[in-house]
Each structure stands twice: as structure tokens, then as C-alpha cells.
N, C-alpha and C. Protein backbone atom coordinates (compact mmCIF):
# COMPACT_ATOMS: atom_id res chain seq x y z
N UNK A 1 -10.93 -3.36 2.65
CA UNK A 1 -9.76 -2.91 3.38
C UNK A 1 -9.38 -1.48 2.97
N UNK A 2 -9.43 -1.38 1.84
CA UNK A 2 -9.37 0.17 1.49
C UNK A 2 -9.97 1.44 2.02
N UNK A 3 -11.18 1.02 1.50
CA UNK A 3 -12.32 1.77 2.36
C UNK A 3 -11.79 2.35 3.59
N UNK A 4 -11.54 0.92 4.59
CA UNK A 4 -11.45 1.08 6.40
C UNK A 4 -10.08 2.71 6.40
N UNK A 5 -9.06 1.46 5.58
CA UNK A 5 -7.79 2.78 5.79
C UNK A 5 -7.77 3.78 5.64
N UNK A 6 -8.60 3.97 4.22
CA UNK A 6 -9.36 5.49 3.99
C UNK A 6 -9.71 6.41 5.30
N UNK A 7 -10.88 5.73 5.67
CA UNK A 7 -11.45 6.23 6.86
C UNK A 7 -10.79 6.74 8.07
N UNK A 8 -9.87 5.98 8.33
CA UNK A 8 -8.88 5.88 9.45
C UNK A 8 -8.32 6.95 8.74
N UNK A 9 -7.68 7.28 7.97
CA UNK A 9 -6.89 8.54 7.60
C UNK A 9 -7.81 9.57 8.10
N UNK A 10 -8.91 9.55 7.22
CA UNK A 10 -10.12 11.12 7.16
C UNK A 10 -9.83 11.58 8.69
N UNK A 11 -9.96 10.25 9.86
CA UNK A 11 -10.41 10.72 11.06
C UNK A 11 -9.41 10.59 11.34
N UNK A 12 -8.37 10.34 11.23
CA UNK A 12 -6.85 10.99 12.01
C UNK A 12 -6.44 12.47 10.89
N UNK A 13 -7.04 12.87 10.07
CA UNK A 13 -6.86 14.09 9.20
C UNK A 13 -5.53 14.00 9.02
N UNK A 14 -5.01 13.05 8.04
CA UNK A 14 -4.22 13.28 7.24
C UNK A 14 -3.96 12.49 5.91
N UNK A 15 -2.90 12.31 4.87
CA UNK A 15 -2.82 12.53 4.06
C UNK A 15 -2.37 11.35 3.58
N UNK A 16 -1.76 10.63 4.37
CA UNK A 16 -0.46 9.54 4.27
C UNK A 16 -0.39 8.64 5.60
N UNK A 17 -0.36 7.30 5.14
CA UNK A 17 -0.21 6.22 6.04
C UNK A 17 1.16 5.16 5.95
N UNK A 18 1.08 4.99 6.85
CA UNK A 18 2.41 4.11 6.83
C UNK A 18 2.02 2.72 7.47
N UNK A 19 2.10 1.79 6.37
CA UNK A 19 2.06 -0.05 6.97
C UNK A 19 3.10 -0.69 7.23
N UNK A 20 3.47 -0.83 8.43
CA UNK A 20 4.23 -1.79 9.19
C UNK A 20 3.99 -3.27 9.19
N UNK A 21 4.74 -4.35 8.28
CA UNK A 21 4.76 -5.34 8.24
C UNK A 21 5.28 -6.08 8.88
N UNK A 22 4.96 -7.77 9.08
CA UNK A 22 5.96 -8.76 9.90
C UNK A 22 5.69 -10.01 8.93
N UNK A 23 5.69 -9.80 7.71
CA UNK A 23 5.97 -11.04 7.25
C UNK A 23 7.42 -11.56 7.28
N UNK A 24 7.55 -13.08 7.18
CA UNK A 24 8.68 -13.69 7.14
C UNK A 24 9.44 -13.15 5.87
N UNK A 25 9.51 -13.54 4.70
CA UNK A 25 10.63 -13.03 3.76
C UNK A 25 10.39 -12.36 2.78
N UNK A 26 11.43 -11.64 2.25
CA UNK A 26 10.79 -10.41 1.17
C UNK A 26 9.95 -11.16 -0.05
N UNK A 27 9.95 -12.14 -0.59
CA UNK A 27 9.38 -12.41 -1.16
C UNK A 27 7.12 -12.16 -0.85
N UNK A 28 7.42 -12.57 0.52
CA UNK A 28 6.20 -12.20 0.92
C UNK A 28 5.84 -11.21 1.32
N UNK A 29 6.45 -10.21 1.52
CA UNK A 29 6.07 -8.87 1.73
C UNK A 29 6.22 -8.33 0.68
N UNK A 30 7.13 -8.61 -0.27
CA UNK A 30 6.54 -7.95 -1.85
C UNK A 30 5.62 -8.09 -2.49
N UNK A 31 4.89 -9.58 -2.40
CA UNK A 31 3.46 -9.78 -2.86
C UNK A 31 2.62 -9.10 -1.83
N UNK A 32 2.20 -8.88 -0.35
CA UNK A 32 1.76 -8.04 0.05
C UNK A 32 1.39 -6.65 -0.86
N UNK A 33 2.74 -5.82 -0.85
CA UNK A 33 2.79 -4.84 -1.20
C UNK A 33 2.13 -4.34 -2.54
N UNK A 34 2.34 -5.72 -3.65
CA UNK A 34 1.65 -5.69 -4.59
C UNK A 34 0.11 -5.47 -4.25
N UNK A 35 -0.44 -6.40 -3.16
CA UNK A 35 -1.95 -6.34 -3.79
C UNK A 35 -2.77 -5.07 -3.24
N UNK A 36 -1.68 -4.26 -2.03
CA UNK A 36 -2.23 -3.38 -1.61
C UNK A 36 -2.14 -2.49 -2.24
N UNK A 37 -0.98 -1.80 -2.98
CA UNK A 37 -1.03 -1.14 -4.37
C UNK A 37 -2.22 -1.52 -5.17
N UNK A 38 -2.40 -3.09 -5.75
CA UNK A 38 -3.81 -3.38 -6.79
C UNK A 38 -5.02 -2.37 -5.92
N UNK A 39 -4.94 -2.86 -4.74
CA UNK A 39 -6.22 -2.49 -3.80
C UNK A 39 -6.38 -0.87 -4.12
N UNK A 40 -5.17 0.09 -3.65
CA UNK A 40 -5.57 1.24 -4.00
C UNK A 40 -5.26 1.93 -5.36
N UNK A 41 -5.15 1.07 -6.38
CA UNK A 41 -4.83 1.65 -8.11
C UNK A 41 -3.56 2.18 -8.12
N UNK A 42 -2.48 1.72 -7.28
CA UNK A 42 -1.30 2.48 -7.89
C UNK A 42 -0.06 1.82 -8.73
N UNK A 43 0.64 2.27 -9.19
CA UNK A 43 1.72 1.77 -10.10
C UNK A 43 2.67 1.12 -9.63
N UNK A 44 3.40 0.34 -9.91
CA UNK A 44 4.47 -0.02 -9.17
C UNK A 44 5.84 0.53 -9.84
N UNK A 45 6.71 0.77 -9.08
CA UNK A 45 7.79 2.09 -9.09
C UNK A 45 8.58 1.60 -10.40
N UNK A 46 8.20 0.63 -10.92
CA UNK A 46 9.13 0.21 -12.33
C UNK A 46 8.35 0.63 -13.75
N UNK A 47 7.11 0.55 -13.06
CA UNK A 47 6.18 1.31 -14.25
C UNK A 47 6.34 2.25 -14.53
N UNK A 48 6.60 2.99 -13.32
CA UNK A 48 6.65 4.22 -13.37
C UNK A 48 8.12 4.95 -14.20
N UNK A 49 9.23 4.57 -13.74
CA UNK A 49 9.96 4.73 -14.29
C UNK A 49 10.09 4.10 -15.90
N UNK A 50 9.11 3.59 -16.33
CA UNK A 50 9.39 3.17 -17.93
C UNK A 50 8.97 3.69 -19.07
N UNK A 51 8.15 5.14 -18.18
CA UNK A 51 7.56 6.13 -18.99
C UNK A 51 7.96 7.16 -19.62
């Protein structure tokens, strides 16, 4: 899945994507969010701030 989105960026030439969700409750769109972060190596915003 990474890969694809990657790609899709290169060939729309830009920089930044935006995912539009429809899960039912935040609980499930926060685990979403988690694994797509795992997927592309990034931090999650509490990490970040604990530095």
C-alpha cells in the first residue's frame, strides 16, 4: 500500500496526500491511522513531543 500511494503522488507531482476516512468510531480510525503511520515509519505526535 505504500508503495501504490507513493506512486500516485510521483504521478500527480506532489509532496503530500490527504486520506479521507469513513470508519465508524474514533477508536477505529485511530488504529487505522496508527498502522498507516507503522506503514510509512512515522512517529506518532506524542512521541514526538516527548523529546
Amino acid at each position: 500500500m505504500t508503495e501504490i500511494l507513493k506512486e500516485k503522488a510521483n504521478e500527480a507531482m506532489v509532496d503530500e496526500i490527504m486520506i479521507a476516512d469513513f470508519y465508524p468510531t474514533q477508536s477505529s480510525r485511530l488504529n487505522a491511522m496508527k498502522l498507516l503511520a507503522a506503514e510509512f515509519k512515522l512517529n506518532s505526535i506524542k512521541e514526538n513531543y516527548d523529546k
